[in-house]
Protein backbone atom coordinates (compact mmCIF):
# COMPACT_ATOMS: atom_id res chain seq x y z
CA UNK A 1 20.35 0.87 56.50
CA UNK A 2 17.48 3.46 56.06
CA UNK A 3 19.54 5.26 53.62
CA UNK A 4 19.47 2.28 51.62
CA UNK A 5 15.97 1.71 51.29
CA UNK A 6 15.18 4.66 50.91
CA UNK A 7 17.67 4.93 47.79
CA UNK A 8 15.97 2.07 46.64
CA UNK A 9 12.62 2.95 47.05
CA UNK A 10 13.61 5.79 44.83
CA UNK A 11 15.23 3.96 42.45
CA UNK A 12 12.59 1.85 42.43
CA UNK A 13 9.96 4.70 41.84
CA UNK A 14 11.83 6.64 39.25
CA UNK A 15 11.78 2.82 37.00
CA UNK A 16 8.46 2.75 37.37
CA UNK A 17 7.70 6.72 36.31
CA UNK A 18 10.02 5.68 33.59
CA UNK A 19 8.38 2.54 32.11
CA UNK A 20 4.89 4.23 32.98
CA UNK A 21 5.75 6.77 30.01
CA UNK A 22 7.02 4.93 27.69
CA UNK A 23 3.67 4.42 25.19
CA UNK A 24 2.97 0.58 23.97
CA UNK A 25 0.57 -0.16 21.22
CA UNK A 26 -1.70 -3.16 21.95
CA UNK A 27 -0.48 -5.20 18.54
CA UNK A 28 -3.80 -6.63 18.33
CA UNK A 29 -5.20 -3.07 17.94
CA UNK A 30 -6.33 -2.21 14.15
CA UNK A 31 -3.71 0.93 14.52
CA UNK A 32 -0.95 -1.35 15.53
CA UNK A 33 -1.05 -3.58 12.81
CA UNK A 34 -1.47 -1.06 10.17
CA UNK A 35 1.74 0.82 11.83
CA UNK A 36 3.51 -1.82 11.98
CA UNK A 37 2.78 -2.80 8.21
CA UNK A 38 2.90 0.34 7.09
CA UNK A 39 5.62 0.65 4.68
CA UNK A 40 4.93 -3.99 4.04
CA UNK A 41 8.71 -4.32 4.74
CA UNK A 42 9.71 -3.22 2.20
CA UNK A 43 11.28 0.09 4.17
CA UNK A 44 14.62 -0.53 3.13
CA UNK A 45 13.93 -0.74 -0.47
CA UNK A 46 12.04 2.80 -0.41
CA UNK A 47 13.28 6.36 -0.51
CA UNK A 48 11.43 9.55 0.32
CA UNK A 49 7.88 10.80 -0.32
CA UNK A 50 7.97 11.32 -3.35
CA UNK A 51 4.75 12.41 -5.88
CA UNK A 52 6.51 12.81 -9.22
CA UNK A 53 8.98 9.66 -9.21
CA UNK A 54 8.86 7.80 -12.21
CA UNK A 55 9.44 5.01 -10.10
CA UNK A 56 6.82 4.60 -7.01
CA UNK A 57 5.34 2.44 -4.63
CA UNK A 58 1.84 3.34 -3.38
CA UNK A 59 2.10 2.95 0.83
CA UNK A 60 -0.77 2.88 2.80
CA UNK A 61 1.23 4.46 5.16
CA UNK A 62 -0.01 7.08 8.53
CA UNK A 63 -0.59 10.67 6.42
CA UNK A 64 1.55 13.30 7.90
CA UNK A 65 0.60 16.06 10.13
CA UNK A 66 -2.72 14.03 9.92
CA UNK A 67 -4.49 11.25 12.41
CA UNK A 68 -5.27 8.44 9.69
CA UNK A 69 -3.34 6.53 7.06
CA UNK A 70 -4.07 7.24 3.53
CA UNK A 71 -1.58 6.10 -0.18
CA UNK A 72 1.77 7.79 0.10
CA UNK A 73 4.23 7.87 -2.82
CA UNK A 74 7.43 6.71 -1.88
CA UNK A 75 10.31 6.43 -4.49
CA UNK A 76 11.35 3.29 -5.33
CA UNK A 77 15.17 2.40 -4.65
CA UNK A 78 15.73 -1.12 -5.31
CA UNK A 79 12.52 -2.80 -7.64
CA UNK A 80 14.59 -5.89 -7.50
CA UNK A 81 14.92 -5.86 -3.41
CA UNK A 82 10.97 -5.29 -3.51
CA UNK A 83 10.16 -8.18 -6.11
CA UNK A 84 12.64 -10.39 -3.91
CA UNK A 85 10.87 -10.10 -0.34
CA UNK A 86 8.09 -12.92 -1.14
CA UNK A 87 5.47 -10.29 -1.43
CA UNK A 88 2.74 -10.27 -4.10
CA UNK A 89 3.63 -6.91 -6.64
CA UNK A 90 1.03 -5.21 -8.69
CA UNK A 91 3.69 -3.58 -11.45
CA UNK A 92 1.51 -0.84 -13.28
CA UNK A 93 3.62 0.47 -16.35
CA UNK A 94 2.23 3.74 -17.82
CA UNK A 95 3.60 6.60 -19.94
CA UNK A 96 3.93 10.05 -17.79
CA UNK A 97 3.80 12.15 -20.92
CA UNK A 98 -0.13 10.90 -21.26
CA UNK A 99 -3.26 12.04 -20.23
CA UNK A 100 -4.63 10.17 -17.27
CA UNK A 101 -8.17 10.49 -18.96
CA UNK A 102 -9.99 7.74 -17.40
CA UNK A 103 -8.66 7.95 -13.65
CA UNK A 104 -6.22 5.24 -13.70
CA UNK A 105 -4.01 6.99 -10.90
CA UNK A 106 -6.82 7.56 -8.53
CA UNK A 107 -8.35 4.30 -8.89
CA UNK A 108 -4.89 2.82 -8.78
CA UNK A 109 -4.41 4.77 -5.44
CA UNK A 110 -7.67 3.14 -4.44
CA UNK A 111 -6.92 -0.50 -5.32
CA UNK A 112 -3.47 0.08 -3.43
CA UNK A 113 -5.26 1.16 0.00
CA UNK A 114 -7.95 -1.44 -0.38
CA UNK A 115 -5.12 -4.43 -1.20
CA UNK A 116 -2.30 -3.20 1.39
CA UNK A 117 -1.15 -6.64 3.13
CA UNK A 118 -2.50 -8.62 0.27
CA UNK A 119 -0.25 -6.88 -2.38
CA UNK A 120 1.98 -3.75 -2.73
CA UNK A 121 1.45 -1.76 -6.26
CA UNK A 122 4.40 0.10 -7.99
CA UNK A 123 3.97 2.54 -10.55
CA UNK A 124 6.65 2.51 -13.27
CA UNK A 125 6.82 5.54 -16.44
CA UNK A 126 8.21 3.62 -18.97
CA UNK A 127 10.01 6.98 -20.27
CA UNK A 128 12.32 6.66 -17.56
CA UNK A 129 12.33 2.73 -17.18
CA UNK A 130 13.07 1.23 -20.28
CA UNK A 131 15.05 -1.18 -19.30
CA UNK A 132 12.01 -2.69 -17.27
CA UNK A 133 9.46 -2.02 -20.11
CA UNK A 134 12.01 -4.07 -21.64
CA UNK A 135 11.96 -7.03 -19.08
CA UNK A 136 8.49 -7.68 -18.83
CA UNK A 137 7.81 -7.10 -22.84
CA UNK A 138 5.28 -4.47 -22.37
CA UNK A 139 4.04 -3.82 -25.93
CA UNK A 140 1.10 -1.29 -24.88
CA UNK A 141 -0.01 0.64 -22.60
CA UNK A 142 -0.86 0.65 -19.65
CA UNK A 143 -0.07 -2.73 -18.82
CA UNK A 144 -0.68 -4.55 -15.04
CA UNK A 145 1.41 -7.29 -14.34
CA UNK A 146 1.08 -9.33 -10.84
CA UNK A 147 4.43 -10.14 -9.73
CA UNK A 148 4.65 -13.12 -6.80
CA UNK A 149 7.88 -14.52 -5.46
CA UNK A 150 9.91 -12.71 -8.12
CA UNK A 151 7.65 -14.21 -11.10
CA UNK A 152 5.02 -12.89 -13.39
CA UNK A 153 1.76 -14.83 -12.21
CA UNK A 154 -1.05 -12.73 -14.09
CA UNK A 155 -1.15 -9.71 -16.97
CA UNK A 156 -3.40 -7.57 -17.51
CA UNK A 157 -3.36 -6.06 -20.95
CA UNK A 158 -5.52 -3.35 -21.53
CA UNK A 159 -5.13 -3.44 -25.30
CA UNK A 160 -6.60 -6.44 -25.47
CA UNK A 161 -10.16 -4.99 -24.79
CA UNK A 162 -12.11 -2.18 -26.69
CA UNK A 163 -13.12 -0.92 -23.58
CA UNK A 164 -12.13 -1.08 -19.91
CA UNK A 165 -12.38 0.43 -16.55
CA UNK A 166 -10.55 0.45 -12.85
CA UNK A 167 -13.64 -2.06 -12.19
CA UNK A 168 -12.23 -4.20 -14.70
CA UNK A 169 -8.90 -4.56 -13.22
CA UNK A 170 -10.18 -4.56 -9.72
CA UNK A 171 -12.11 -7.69 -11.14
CA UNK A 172 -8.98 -8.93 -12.71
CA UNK A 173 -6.76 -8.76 -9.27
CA UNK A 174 -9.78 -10.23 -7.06
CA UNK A 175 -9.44 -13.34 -9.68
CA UNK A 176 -5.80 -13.61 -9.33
CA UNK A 177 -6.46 -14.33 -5.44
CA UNK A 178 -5.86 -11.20 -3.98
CA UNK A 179 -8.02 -9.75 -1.46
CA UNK A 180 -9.71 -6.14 -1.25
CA UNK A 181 -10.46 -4.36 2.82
CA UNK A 182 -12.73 -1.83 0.94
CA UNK A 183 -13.29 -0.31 4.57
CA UNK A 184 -10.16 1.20 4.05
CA UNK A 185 -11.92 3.93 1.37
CA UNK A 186 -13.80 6.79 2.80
CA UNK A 187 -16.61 6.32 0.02
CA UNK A 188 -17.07 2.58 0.78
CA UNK A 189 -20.25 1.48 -0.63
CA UNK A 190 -22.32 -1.62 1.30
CA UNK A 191 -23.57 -4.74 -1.07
């Protein structure tokens, strides 16, 4: 009988050491809920990191080798999967063999990060993509198009202004409903 109990008191013990390692995030903790959103879902639609696909969505996703999240290019597999999840899609179309003379990547990078849960932004090179140029009738560039539910909601056609900035479009999303967490950018200004 004192074999038992013993055994069992051991067996007992060791479950305990066991769970006692295993690591829980609280999911009400700002960490867990930007881990657990990190890729938006859309994991199975997205390949590897990936900073010179001509197809890309901007994750705010944990930075590797690194304690903090930060944009991450993945490669886009399956642009249709993405568009079909429900979620609201900030398409940017763009030419790769232009010059990216007024910032547009990094203040695309920036309205990704500050958007992530409202709305997941893809970068398409229409040299490559055609056949989606094609689909959406983009007749200049670049061209934003907001994408909910699988349907073009809002365009943003930068031809159609003599001049424009990031600020512009950032203006232009924040009308179309979506919501900005500018405490996501390190140079975050108050007011």
């Amino acid at each position: 009988m004192r074999t038992k109990i013993t055994a069992a008191f051991i067996l007992i013990l060791s479950c305990m050491c066991l769970l006692s390692s295993c690591t829980r995030t609280d999911p009400a903790s700002p960490a867990a809920s930007e881990s657990t959103v990190a890729s938006g879902g859309i994991d199975d639609y997205l390949g590897d990191y990936d900073y010179e696909s001509s197809l890309a969505a901007l994750v705010y996703e944990p930075v590797p080798d690194e304690d903090e999240y930060g944009i991450q290019w993945r490669r886009v597999k399956d642009l249709d999967g993405i568009l079909g999840t429900g979620r609201t899609v900030l398409l940017y179309f763009y030419n790769s063999l232009s010059t990216d003379r007024y910032g547009i990547t990094a203040g695309l990078e920036d309205i990704a990060q500050a958007c992530w849960g409202e709305m997941i932004v893809i970068m398409i090179d229409t040299l490559e993509y055609g056949d989606i140029e094609a689909r959406y009738g983009i007749e200049r560039l670049p061209e934003f198009i907001i994408v909910r539910d699988n349907k073009e909601t809002a365009r943003f056609e930068g031809f159609n202004y003599e001049v424009w900035t990031m600020d512009d479009v950032a203006k232009w999303i924040t009308d179309n409903g979506i919501r900005f967490d500018y405490s996501r950018l390190e140079f975050h200004e108050e007011g």
